[in-house]
N, C-alpha and C. Protein backbone atom coordinates (compact mmCIF):
# COMPACT_ATOMS: atom_id res chain seq x y z
N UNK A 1 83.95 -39.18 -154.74
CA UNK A 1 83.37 -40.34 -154.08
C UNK A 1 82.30 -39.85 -153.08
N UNK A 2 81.29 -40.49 -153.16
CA UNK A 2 80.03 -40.00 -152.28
C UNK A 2 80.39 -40.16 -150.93
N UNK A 3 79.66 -39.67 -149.77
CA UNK A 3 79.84 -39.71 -148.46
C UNK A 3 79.16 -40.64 -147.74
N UNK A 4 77.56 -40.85 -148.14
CA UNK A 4 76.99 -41.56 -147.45
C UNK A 4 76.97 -42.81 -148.16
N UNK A 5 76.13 -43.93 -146.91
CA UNK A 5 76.66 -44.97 -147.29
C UNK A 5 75.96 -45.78 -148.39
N UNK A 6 74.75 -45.40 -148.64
CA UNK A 6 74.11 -45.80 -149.59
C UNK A 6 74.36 -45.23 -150.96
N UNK A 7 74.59 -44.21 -150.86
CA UNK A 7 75.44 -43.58 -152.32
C UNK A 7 76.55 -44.47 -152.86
N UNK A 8 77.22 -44.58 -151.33
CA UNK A 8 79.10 -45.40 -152.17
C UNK A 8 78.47 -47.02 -152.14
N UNK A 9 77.46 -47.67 -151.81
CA UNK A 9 76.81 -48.74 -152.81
C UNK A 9 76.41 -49.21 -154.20
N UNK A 10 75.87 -47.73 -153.92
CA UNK A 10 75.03 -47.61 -155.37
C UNK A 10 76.71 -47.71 -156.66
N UNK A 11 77.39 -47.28 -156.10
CA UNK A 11 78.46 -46.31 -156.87
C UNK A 11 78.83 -48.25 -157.64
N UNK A 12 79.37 -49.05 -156.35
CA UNK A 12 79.53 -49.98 -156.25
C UNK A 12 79.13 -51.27 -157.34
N UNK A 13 77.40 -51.13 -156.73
CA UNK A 13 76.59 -52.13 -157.79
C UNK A 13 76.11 -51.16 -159.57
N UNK A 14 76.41 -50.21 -159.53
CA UNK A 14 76.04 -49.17 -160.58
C UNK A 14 77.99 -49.77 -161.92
N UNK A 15 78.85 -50.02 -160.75
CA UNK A 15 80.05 -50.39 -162.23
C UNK A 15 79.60 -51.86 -162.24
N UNK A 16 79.10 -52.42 -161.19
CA UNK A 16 78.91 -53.97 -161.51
C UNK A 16 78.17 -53.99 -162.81
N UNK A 17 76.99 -53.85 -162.62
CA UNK A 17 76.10 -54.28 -163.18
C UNK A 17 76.02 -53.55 -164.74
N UNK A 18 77.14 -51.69 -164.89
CA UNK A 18 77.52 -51.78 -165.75
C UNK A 18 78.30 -52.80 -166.93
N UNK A 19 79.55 -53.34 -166.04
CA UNK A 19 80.15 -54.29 -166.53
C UNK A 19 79.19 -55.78 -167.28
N UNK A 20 78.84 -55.91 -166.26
CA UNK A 20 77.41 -57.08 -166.80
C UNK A 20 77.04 -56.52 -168.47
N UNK A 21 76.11 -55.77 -168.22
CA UNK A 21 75.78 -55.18 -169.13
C UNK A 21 76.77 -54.70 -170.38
N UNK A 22 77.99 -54.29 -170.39
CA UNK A 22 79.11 -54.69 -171.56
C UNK A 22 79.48 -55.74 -172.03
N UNK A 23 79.15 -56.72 -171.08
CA UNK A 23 79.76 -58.17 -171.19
C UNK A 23 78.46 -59.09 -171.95
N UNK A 24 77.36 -58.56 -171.50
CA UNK A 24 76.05 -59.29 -172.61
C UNK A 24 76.05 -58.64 -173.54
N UNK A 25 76.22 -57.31 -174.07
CA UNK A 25 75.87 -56.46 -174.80
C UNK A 25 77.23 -57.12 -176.33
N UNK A 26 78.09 -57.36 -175.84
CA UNK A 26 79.62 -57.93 -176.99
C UNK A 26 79.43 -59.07 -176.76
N UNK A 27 78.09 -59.83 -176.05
CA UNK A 27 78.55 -61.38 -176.83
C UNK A 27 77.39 -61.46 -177.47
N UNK A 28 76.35 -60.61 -177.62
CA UNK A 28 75.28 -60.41 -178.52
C UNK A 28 76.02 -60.17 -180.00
N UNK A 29 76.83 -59.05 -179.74
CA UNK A 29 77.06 -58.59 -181.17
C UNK A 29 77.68 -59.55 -181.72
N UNK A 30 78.81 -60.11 -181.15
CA UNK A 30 79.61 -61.43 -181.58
C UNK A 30 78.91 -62.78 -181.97
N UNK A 31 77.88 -62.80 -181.65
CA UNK A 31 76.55 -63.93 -182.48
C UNK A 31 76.30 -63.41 -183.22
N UNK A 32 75.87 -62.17 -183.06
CA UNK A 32 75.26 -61.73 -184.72
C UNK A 32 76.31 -61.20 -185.82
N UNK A 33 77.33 -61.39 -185.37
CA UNK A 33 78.50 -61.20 -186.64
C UNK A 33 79.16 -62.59 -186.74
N UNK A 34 78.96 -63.60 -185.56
CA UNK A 34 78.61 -64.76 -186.69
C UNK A 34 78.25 -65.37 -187.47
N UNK A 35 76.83 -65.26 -187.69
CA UNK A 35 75.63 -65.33 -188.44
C UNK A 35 76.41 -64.53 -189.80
N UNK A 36 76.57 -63.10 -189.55
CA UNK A 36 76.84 -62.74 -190.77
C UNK A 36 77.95 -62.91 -191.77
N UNK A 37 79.13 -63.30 -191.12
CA UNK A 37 80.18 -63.82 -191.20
C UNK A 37 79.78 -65.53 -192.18
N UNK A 38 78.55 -66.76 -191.47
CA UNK A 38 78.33 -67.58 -192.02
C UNK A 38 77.61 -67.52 -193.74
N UNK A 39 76.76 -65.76 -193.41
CA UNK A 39 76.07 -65.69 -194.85
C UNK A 39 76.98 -65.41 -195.51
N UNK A 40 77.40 -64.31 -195.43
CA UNK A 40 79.19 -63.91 -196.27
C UNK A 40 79.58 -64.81 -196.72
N UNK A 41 80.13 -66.33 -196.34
CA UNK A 41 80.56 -67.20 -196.93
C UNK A 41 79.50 -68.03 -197.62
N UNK A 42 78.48 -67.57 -197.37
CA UNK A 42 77.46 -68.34 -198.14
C UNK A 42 77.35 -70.17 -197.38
N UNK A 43 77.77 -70.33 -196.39
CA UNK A 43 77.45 -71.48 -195.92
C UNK A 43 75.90 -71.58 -195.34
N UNK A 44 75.17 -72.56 -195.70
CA UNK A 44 73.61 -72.19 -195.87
C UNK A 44 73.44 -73.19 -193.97
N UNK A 45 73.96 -74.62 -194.07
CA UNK A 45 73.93 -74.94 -192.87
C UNK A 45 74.73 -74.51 -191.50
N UNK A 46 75.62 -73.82 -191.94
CA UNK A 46 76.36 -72.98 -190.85
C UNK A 46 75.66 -71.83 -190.42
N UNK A 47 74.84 -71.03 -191.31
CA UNK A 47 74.55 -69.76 -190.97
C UNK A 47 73.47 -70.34 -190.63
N UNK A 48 72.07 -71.72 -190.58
CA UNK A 48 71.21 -71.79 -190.09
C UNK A 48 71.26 -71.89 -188.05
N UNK A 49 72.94 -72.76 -188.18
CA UNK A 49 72.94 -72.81 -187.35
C UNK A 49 73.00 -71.29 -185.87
N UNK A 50 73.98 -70.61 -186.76
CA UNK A 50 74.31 -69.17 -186.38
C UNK A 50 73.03 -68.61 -185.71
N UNK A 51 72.39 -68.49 -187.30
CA UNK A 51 70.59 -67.97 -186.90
C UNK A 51 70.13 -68.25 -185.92
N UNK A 52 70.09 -69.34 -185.31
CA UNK A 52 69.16 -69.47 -183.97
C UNK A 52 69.93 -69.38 -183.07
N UNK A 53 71.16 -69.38 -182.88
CA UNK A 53 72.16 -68.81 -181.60
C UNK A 53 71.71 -67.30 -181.20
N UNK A 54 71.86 -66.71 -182.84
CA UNK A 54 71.85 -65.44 -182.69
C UNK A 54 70.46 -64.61 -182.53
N UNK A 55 69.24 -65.41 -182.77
CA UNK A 55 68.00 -64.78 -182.86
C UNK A 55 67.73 -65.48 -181.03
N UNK A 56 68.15 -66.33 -180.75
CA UNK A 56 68.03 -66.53 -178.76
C UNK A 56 68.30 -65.12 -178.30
N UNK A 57 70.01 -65.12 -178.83
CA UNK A 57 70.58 -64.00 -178.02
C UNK A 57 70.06 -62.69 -177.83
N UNK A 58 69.25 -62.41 -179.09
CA UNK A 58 68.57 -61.25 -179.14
C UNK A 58 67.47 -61.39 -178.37
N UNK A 59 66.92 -62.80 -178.58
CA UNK A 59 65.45 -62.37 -177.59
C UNK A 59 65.76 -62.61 -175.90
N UNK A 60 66.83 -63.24 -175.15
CA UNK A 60 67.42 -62.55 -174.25
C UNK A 60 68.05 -60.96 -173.69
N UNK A 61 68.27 -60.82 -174.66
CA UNK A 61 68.82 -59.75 -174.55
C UNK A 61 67.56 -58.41 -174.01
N UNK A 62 66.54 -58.97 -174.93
CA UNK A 62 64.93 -58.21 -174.81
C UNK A 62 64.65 -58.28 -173.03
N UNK A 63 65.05 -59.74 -172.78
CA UNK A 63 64.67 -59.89 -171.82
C UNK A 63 65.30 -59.32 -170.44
N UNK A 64 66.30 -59.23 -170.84
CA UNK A 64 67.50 -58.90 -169.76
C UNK A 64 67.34 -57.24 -170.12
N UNK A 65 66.84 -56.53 -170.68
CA UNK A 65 66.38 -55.44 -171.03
C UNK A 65 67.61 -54.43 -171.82
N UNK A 66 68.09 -55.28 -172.24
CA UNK A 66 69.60 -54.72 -173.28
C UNK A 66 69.27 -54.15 -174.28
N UNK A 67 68.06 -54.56 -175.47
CA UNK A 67 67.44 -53.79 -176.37
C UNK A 67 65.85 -53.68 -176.13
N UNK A 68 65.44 -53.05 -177.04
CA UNK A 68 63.63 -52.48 -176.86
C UNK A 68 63.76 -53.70 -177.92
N UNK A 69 62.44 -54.19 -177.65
CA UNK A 69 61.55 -55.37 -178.20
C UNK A 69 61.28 -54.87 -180.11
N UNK A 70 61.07 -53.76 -179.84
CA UNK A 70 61.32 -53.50 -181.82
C UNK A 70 62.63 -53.44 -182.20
N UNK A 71 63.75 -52.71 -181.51
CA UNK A 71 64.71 -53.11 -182.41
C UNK A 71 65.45 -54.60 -182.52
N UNK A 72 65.23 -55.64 -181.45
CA UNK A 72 65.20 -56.75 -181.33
C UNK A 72 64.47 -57.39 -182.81
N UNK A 73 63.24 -57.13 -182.90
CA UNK A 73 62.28 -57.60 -184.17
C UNK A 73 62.65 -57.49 -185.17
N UNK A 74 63.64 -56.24 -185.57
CA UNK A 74 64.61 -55.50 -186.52
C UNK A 74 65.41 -56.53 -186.88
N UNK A 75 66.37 -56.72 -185.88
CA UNK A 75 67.53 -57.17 -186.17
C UNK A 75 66.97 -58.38 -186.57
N UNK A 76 66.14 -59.33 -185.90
CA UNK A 76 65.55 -61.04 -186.18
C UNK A 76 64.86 -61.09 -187.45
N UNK A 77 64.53 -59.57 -187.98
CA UNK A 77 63.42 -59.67 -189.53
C UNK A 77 64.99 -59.39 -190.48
N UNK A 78 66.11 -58.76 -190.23
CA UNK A 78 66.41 -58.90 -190.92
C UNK A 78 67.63 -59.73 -191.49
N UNK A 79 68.23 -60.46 -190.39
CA UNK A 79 68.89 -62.15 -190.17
C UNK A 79 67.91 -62.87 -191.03
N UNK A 80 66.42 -62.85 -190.79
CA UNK A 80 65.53 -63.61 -191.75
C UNK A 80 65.71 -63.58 -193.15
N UNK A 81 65.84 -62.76 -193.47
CA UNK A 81 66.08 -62.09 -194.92
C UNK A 81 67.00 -62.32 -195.48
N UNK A 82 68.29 -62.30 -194.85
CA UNK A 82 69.63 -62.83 -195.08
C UNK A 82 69.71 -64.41 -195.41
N UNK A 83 69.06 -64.81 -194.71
CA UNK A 83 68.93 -66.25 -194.18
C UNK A 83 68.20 -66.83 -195.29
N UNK A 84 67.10 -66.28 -195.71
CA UNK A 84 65.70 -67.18 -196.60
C UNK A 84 66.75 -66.44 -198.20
N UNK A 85 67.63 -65.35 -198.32
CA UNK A 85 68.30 -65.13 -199.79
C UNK A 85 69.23 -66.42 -199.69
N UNK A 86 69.77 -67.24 -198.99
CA UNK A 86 71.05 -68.07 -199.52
C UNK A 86 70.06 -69.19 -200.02
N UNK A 87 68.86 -69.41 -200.26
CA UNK A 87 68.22 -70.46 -200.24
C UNK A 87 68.24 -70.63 -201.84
């Protein structure tokens, strides 16, 4: 444990904001394994719906700085793809 006092802060807001960051990071993935979960079953209006839960979450996620803006693009090009085959 650090000594000074700005260290045992840091220590402080450093598990917070870890935690944060686990806690957006698994409800991202959990949208997007809804989505995939809806194509799997081949439900075409369920998984549209999925799709845009899950393509928000990602572009939050960009924002909140959880992923880089290309692999974000990744994941949304290829939900697309998934999405435009049940058609």
């Amino acid at each position: 444990m650090p000594n000074i006092k700005s260290a045992k802060k840091r220590v402080l807001v450093n598990g917070t904001k870890a935690a944060q960051n686990k806690a957006a990071k698994s409800a991202l993935k959990t949208d997007i394994k809804k989505f995939e979960a809806a194509v799997s079953e081949g439900n075409r209006s369920e998984a549209e719906g999925a799709y845009k839960v899950a393509v928000k979450a990602v572009d939050k996620a960009v924002g909140h700085g959880l992923l880089h803006r290309n692999n974000a693009a990744r994941k949304k090009s290829a939900m697309t793809v998934k999405l435009n085959k049940l058609a």
